[in-house]
Structures are given as structure tokens and as C-alpha cells.
Protein backbone atom coordinates (compact mmCIF):
# COMPACT_ATOMS: atom_id res chain seq x y z
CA UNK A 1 11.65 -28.64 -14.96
CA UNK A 2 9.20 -31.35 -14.93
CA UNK A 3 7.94 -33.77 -17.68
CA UNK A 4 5.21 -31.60 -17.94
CA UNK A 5 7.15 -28.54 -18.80
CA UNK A 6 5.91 -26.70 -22.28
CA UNK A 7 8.05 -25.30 -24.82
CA UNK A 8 7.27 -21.44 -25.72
CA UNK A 9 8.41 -18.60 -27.80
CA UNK A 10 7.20 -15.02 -27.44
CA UNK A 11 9.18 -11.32 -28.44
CA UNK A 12 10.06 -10.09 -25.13
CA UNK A 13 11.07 -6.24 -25.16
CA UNK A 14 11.78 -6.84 -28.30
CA UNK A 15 13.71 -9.57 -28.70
CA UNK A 16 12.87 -13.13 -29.91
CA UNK A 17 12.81 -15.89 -26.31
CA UNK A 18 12.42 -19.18 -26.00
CA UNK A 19 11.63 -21.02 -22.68
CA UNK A 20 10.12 -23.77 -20.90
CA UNK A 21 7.41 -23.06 -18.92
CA UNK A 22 5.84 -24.75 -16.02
CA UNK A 23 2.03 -25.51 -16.67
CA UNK A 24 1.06 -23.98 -13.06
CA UNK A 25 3.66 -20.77 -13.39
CA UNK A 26 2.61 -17.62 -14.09
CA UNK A 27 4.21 -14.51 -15.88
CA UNK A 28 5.73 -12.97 -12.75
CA UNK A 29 7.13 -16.11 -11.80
CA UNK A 30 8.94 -16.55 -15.46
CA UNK A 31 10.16 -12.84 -15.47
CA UNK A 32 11.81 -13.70 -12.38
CA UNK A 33 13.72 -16.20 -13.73
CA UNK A 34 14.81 -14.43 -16.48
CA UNK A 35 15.87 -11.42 -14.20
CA UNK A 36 13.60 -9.27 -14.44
CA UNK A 37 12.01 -7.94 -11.34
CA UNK A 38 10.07 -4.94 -12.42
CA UNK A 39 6.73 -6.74 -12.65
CA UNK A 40 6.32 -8.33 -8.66
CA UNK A 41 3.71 -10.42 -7.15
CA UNK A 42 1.98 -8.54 -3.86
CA UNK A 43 -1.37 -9.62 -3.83
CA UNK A 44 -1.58 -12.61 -5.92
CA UNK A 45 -5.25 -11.93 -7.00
CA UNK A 46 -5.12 -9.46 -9.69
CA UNK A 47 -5.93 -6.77 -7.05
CA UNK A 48 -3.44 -4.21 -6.55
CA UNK A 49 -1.73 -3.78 -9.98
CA UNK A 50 2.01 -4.38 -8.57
CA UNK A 51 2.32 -7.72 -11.62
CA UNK A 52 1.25 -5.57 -14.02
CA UNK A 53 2.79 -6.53 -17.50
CA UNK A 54 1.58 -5.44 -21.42
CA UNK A 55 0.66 -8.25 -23.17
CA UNK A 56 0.35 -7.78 -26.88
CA UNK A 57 -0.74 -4.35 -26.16
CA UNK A 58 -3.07 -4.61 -22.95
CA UNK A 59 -2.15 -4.73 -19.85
CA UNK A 60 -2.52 -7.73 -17.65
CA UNK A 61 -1.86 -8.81 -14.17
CA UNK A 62 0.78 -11.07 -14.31
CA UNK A 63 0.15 -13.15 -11.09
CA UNK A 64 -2.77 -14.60 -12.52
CA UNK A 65 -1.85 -14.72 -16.62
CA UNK A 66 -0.24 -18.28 -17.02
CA UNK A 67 3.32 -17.99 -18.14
CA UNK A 68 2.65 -20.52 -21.22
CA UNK A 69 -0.21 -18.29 -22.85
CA UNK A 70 2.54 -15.70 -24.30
CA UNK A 71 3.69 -18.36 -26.75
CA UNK A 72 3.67 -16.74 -29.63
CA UNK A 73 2.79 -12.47 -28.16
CA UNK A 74 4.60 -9.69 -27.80
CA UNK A 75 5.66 -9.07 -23.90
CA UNK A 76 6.76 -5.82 -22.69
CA UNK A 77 8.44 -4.90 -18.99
CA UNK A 78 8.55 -2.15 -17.25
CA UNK A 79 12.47 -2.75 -17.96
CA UNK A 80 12.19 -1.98 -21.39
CA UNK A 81 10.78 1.27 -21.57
CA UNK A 82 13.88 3.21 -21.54
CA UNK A 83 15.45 1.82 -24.54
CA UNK A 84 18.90 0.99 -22.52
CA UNK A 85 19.34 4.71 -23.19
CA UNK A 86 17.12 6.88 -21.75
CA UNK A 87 13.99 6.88 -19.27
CA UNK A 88 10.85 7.12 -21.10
CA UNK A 89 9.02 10.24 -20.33
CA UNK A 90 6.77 8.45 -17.77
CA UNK A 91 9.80 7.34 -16.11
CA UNK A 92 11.11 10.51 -15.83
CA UNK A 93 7.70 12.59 -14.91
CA UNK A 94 7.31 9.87 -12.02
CA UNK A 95 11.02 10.63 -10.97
CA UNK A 96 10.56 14.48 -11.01
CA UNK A 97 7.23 14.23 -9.37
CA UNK A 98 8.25 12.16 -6.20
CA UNK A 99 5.58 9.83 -7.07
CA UNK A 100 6.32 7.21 -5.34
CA UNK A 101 7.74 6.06 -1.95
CA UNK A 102 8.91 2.61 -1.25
CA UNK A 103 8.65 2.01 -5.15
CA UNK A 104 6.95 -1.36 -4.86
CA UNK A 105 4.11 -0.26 -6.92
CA UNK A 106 5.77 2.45 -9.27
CA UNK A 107 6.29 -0.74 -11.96
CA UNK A 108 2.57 -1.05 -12.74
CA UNK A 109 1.83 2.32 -12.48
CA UNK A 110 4.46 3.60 -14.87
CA UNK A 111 3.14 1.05 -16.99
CA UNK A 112 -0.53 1.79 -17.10
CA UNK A 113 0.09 5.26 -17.53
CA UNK A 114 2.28 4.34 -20.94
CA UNK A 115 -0.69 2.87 -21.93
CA UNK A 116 -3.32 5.49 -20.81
CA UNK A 117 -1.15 8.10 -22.95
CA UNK A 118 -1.42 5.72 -25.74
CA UNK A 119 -4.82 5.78 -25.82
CA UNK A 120 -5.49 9.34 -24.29
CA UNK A 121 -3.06 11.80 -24.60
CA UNK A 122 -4.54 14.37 -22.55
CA UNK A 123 -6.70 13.15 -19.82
CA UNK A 124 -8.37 14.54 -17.25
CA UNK A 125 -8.15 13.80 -13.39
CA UNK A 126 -11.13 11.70 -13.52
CA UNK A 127 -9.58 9.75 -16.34
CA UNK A 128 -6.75 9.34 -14.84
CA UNK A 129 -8.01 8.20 -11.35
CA UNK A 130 -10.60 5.79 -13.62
CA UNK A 131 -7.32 4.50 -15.63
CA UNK A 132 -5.37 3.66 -12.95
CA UNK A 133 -8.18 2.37 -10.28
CA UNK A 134 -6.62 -1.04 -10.82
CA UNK A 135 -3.11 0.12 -9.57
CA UNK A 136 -2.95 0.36 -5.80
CA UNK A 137 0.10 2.22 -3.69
CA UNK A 138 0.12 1.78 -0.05
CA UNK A 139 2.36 4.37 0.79
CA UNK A 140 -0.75 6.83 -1.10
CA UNK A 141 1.81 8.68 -3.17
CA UNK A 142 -1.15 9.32 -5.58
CA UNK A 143 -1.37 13.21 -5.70
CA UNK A 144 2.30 12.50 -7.35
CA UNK A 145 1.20 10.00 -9.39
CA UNK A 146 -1.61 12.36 -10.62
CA UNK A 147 0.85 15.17 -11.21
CA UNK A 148 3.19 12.38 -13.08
CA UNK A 149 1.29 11.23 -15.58
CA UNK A 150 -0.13 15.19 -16.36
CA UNK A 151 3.78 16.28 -16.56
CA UNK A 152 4.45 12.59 -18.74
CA UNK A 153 1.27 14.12 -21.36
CA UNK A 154 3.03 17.12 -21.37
CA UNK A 155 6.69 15.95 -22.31
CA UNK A 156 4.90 13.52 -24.44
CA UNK A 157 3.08 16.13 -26.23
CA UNK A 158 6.09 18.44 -26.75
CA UNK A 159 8.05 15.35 -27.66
């Protein structure tokens, strides 16, 4: 670390973390060094959705969110989302669906659609397609993901 390194704290799946931070890193690049590689850096520009990471409740692309602004939020990863006991319904839905193919993307997808059920429990195509516009997948598994997140509101809903 350099002698510009900051000092930061921040709940990370839910536990309390402490790090130094680099003034030029960004969130993928700490997550890395913590092990944690669900959250990776494709395009760099905010673009394609592969970074994506829930800050204090929103989602944000983590290639271009500087590592030292979570001091003091709530960070979660797509790593937490099954409790260390069992895939979240989204998880699972994307699983049963085949909705994805080399996986590179899945990460910010799964993501987005955790929050699109939060705030939508029931959407429609259009919402979905509008939701996740952000999220890109170059091997175009996106009828799955379509049929994912429906199937995710559904064991959601019966949950």
C-alpha cells in the first residue's frame, strides 16, 4: 500500500470489514483482494453489468464506484446471497433455467434480478427486459434469463 492508502470500514455481507484502500482502486479491484470474484471487471465503463455490486441497497457498477466511498455502507456480493446454506431462489431459477452459458455475466444478472423482485414482485417481460437493459450476456442466454427471473417471482411468491 502506498502513503496514500485510506483507512475504511463498511458491513460486507453482513459482517463488519476494515481495509485500506487505494485512492485510484475501485470496488472490483478490492473484492478481489478479499476473494471474492463474483463481481468481475469486463468492460471497465459501466457498460455491460458484469461489476455489478448492491451498494446500500442500489446497485452499482463496481468498475467505476471507487473502493474508498463504501466507508461506512452496507456491501452485498453476489457471494452472499445463499446464506452459506442454500441458493437464493434467483440462484436456483437461473440454475434450472439454463440461463446462462459461459457464466461470466450470470453475477450481475442474478443480482439485478434480486433487486428487481424487491421492488417488483411480478413483472412483466417489458419490465424485465427494461430492468435488466444494463446487464449484457454475450453468449445471448436471455430467453433463459427471462424465464429465470419469472420462475425466481414465482418461488419467491410461494416462498
Amino acid at each position: 500500500m502506498s502513503e496514500h492508502a485510506k483507512s475504511i470500514s463498511f458491513e460486507l455481507n453482513g459482517s463488519k470489514t476494515e481495509m485500506l484502500v487505494e485512492t485510484h482502486e475501485n470496488l472490483v479491484e478490492l473484492l478481489i483482494r478479499m476473494n471474492l470474484n463474483g463481481a468481475r471487471e469486463s468492460c471497465g465503463q459501466g457498460l455491460c453489468g458484469c461489476c455489478t455490486v448492491i451498494v446500500d441497497g442500489s446497485a452499482v457498477s463496481g468498475c467505476l464506484y471507487p473502493a474508498a466511498f463504501v466507508d461506512g455502507k452496507t456491501v452485498t456480493t453476489v457471494e452472499h446471497l445463499d446464506n452459506n446454506v442454500h441458493l437464493s431462489p434467483v440462484q436456483e431459477a437461473f440454475i434450472e433455467e439454463g440461463a446462462f452459458q459461459c457464466g461470466f455475466c450470470t453475477s450481475g444478472f442474478i443480482l439485478m434480478t434480486h433487486q428487481l423482485l424487491e421492488e417488483k414482485p411480478k413483472p412483466t417481460d417489458e419490465e424485465i427486459r427494461d430492468y435488466l437493459a444494463g446487464n449484457l450476456c454475450r453468449c445471448a442466454a436471455y430467453p433463459e434469463i427471462i424465464k429465470a427471473v419469472k420462475s425466481a417471482a414465482n418461488k419467491m411468491a410461494r416462498a
